[in-house]
Protein backbone atom coordinates (compact mmCIF):
# COMPACT_ATOMS: atom_id res chain seq x y z
CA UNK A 1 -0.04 2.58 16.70
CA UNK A 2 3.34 4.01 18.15
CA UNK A 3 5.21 1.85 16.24
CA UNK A 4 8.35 0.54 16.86
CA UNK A 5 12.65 0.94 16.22
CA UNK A 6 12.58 -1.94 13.56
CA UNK A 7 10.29 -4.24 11.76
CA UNK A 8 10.09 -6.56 14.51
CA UNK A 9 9.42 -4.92 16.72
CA UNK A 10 7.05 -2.72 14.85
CA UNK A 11 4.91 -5.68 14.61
CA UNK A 12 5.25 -7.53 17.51
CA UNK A 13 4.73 -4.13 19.40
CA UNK A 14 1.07 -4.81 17.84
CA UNK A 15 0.48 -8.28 18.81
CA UNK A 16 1.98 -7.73 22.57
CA UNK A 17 5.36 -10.50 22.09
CA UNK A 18 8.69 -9.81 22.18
CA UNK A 19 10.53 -9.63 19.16
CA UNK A 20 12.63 -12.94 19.87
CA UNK A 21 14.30 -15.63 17.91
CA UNK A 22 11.85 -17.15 16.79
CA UNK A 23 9.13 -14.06 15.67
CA UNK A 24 11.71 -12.31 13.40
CA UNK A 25 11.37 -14.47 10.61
CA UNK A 26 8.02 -14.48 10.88
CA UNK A 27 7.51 -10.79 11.10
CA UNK A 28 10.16 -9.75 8.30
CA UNK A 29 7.45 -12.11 6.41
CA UNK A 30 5.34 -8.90 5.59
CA UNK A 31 7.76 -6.76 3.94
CA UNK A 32 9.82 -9.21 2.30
CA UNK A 33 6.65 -11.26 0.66
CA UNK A 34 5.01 -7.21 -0.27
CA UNK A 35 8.43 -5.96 -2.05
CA UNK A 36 9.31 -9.56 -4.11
CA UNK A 37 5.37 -9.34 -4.88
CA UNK A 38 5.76 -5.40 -6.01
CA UNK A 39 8.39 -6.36 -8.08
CA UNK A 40 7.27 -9.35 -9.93
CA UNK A 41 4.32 -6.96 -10.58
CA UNK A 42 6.47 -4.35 -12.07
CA UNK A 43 8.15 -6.65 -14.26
CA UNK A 44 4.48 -8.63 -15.23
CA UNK A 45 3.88 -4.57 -16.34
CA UNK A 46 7.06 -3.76 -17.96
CA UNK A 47 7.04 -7.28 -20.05
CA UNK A 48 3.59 -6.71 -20.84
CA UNK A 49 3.83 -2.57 -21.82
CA UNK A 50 0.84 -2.40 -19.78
CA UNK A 51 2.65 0.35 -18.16
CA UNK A 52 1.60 2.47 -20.87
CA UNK A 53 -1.78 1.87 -20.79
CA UNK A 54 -1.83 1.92 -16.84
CA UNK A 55 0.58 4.86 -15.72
CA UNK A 56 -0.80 6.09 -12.61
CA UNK A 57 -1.10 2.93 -11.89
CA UNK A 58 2.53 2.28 -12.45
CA UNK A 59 3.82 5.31 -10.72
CA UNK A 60 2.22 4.19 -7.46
CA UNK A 61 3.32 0.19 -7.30
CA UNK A 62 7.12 1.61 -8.44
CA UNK A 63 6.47 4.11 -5.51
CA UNK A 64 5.48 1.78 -3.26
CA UNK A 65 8.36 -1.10 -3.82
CA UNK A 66 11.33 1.38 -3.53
CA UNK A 67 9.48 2.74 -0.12
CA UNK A 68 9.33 -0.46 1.11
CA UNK A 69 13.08 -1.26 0.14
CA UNK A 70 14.14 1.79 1.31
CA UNK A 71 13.00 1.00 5.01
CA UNK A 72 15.24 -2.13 4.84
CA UNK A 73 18.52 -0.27 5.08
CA UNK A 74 17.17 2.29 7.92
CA UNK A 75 16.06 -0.98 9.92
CA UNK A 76 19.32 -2.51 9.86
CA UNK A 77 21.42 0.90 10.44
CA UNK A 78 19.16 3.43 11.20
CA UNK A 79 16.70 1.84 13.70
CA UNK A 80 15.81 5.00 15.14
CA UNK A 81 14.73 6.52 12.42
CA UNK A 82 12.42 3.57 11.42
CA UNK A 83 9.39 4.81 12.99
CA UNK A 84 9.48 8.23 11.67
CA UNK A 85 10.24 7.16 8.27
CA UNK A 86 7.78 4.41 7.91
CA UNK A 87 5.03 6.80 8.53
CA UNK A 88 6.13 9.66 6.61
CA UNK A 89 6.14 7.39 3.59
CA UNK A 90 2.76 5.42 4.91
CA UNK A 91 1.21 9.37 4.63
CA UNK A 92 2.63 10.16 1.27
CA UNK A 93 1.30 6.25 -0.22
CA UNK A 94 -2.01 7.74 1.07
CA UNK A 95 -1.69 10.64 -0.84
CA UNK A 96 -0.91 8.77 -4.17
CA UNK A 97 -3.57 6.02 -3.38
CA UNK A 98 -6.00 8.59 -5.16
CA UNK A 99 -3.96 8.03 -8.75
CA UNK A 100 -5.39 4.51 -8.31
CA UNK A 101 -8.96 5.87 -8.10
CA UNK A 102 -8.16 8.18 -11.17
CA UNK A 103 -7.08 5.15 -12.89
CA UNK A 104 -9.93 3.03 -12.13
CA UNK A 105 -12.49 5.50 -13.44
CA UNK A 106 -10.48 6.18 -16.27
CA UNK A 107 -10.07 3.02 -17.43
CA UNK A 108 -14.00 1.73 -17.04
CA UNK A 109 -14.84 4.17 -19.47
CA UNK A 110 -14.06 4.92 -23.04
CA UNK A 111 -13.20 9.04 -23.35
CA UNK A 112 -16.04 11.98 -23.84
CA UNK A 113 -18.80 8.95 -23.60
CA UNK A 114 -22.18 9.55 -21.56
CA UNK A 115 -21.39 7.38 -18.68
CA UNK A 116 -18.11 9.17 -18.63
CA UNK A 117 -19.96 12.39 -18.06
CA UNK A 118 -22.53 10.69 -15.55
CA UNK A 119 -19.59 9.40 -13.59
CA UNK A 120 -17.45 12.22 -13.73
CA UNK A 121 -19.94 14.26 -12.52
CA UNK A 122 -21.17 11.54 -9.58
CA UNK A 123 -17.28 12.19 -8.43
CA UNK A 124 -17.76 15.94 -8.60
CA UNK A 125 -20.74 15.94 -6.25
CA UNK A 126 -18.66 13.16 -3.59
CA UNK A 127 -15.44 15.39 -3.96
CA UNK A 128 -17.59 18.91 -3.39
CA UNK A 129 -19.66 17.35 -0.72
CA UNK A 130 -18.29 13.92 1.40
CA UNK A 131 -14.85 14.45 0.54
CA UNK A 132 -14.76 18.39 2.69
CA UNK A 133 -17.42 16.81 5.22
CA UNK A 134 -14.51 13.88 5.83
CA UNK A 135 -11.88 15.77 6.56
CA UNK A 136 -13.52 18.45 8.82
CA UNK A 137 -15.00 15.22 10.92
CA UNK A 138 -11.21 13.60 11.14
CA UNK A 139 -9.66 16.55 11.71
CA UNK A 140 -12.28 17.59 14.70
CA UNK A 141 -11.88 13.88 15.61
CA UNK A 142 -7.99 13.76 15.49
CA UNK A 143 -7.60 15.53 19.11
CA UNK A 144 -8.62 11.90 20.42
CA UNK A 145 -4.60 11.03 19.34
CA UNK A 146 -2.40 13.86 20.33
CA UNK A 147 -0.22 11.82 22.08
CA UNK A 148 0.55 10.18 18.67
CA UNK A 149 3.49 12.02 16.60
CA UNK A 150 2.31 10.71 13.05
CA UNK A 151 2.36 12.65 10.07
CA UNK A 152 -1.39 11.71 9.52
CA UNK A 153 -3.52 10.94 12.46
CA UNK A 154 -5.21 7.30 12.51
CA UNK A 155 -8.56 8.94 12.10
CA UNK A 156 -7.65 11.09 9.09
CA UNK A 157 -6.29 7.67 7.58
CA UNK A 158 -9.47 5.81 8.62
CA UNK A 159 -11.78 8.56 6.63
CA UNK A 160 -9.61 9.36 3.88
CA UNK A 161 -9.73 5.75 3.03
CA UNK A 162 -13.47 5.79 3.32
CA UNK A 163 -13.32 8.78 0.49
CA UNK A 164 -11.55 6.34 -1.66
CA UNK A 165 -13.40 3.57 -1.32
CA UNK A 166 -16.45 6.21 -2.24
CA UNK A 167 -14.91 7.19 -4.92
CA UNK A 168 -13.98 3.44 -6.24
CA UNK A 169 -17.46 2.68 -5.41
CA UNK A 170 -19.27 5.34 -8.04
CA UNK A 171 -17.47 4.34 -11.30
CA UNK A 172 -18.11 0.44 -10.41
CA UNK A 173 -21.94 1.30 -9.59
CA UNK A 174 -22.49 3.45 -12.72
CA UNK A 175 -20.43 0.47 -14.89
CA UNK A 176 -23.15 -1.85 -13.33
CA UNK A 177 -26.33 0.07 -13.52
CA UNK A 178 -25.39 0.78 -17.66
CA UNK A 179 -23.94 -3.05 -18.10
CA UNK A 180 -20.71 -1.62 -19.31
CA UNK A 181 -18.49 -4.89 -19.04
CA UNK A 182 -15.00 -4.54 -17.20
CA UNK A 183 -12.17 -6.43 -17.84
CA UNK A 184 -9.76 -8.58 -16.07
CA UNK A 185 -7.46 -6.06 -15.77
CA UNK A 186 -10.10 -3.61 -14.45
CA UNK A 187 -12.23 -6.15 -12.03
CA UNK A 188 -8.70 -7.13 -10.36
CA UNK A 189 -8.32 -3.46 -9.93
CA UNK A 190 -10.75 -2.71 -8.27
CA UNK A 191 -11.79 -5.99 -6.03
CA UNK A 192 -8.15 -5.44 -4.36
CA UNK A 193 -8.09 -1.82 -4.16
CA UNK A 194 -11.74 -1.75 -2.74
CA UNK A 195 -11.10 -4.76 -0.46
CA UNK A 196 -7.84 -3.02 1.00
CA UNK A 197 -9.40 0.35 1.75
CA UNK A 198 -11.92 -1.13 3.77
CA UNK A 199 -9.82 -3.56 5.81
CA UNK A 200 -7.49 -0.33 6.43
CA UNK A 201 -10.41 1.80 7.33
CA UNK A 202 -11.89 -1.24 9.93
CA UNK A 203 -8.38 -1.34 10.98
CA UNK A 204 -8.42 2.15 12.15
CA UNK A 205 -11.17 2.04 13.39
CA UNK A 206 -10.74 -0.64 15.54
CA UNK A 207 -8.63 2.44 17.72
CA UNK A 208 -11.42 4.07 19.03
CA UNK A 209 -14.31 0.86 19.24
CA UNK A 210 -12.43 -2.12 20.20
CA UNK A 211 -8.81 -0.90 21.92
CA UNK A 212 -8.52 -4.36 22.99
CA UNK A 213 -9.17 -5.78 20.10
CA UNK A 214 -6.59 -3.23 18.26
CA UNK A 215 -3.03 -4.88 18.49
CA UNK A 216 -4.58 -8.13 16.64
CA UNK A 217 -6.47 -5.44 13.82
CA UNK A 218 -3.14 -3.80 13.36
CA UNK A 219 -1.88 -7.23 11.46
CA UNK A 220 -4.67 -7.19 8.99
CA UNK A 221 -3.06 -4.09 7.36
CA UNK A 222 -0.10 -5.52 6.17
CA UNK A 223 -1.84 -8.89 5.44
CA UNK A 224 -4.21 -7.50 3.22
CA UNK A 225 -1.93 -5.32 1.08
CA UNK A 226 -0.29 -8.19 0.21
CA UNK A 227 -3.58 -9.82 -1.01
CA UNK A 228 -4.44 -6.68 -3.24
CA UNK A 229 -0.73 -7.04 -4.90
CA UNK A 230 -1.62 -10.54 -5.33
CA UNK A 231 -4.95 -9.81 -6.54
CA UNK A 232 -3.54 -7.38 -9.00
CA UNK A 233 -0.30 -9.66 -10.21
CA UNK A 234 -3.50 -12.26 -11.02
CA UNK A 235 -5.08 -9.36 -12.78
CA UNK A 236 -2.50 -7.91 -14.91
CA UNK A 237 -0.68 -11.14 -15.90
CA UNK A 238 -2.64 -10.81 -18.80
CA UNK A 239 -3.63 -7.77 -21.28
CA UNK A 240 -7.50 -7.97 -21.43
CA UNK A 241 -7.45 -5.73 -24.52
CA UNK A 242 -7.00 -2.19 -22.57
CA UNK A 243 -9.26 0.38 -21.13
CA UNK A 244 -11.99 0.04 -23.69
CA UNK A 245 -15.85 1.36 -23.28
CA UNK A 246 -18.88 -0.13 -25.11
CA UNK A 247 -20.74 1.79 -27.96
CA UNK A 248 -24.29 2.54 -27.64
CA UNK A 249 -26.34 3.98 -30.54
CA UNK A 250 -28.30 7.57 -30.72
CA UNK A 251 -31.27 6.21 -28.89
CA UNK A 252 -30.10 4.72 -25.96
CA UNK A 253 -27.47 8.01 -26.07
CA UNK A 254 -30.23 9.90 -25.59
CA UNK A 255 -32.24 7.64 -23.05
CA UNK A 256 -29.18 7.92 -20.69
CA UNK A 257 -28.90 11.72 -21.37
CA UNK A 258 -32.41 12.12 -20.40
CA UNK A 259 -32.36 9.39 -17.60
CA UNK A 260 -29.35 10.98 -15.80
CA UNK A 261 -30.72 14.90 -16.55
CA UNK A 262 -33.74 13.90 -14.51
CA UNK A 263 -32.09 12.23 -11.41
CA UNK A 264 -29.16 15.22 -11.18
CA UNK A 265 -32.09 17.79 -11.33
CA UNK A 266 -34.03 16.17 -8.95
CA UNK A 267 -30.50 15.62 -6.62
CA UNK A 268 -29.75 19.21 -6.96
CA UNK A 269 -33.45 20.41 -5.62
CA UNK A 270 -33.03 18.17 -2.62
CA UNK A 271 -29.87 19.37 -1.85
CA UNK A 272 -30.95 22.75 -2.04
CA UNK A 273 -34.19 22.39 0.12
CA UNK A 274 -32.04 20.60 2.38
CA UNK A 275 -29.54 23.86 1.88
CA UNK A 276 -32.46 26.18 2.43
């Protein structure tokens, strides 16, 4: 996970060649096919306004593209500040990888409904509970890569992914259990989002299990980010109507008032036996 002085050698550092002739084109692959992707994506959501109805969404695709054009001019003058750069903006996409969380939950449920409120509050327990637990086991994990100067140790990376995934996970379960439908728009979100954290997170932690194994892991990274911008190009090339909930009448209101009053007491008593 050093990295290397250019994008060749970057990846070809992981799969133990040379970057020769003959592997450049190959490797420059990645980049080139993520950044024309990100940017018929931006224009698919710019033709389509769907950046108004999507705008964390937006902010982190035209985030992503201009990081990933950025790194072209610092590999062909800078090389030596490649590696250093690359990661620096690889820790501050990982940062803004939560507005695509925000935006999933936000969008699979219409505004001050009942799911909304089971959900929301589903994501308050995970952030109060697994998200703190996370971090404390990265960070006391982390001293297993000293010897790598990154802004955000592979372990952090692996767990903080795992948080996302978590937190993609609850809105899509509680859409499920109350057969609230999701569009296109929404399903493409989230399949390619929730497929990408978990490749990322195996990637990782493919470090510590399977070193050997590693170099080869290191290649599914790259390879499946551009799957999830594919995956969302599919998804958003057409307007499925917008982030819209369903409507449910006063008695099934009430039933999942009830229903979810009953299984958040009875969470809260466990957790405070288990406290006690």
């Amino acid at each position: 996970m050093e990295g290397g002085t250019s994008y060749a050698s970057f990846y070809s550092s992981g799969i133990g060649v040379q970057s020769s002739r003959f592997m450049q084109p190959f490797l420059y692959a990645f980049p080139c096919s993520a950044v024309v992707l990100l940017c018929l994506l931006i224009c698919r959501l710019a033709k389509r306004r769907l950046w108004f109805y999507y705008p964390y969404l937006s902010i982190f695709i035209i985030y992503r593209c201009l990081a990933d054009v950025a790194l072209f001019p610092i590999d062909r003058y800078r090389p030596d500040w490649f590696t250093a750069a690359y990661w620096r903006l690889e820790a501050f996409t990982l940062a803004l990888q939560f507005l695509v969380n925000w935006e999933f939950f936000r969008g699979s449920f219409s505004q001050r409904s009942t799911t909304q409120r089971i959900a929301r509050r589903l994501l308050f327990t995970v952030e109060l509970g697994v998200l703190p637990a996370m971090l404390l086991l990265s960070w006391s994990q982390a001293s297993l890569f000293r010897n790598l100067s990154l802004p955000v140790p592979p372990v952090v990376e692996q767990y903080l992914c795992l948080a996302q995934a978590s937190l993609l996970l609850i809105p899509a379960a509680v859409a499920w259990y109350y057969r609230i439908p999701l569009g296109r728009n929404l399903r493409g979100l989230g399949i390619g989002f929730g497929v990408y954290l978990l490749v990322r997170a195996v990637n990782f932690a493919s470090l510590q299990a399977f070193r050997g194994f590693a170099p080869y892991w290191r290649m599914l990274t790259p390879m499946t980010f551009i799957v999830m911008i594919a995956v969302w190009l599919w998804a958003f090339w057409e307007y499925d109507g917008g982030p819209t909930g369903v409507s449910v009448d006063d008695a099934v209101h009430s039933s999942w008032k009830m229903e979810w009053q009953f299984l958040w007491s009875k969470a809260m008593m466990r957790l405070r036996r288990g406290i006690e």
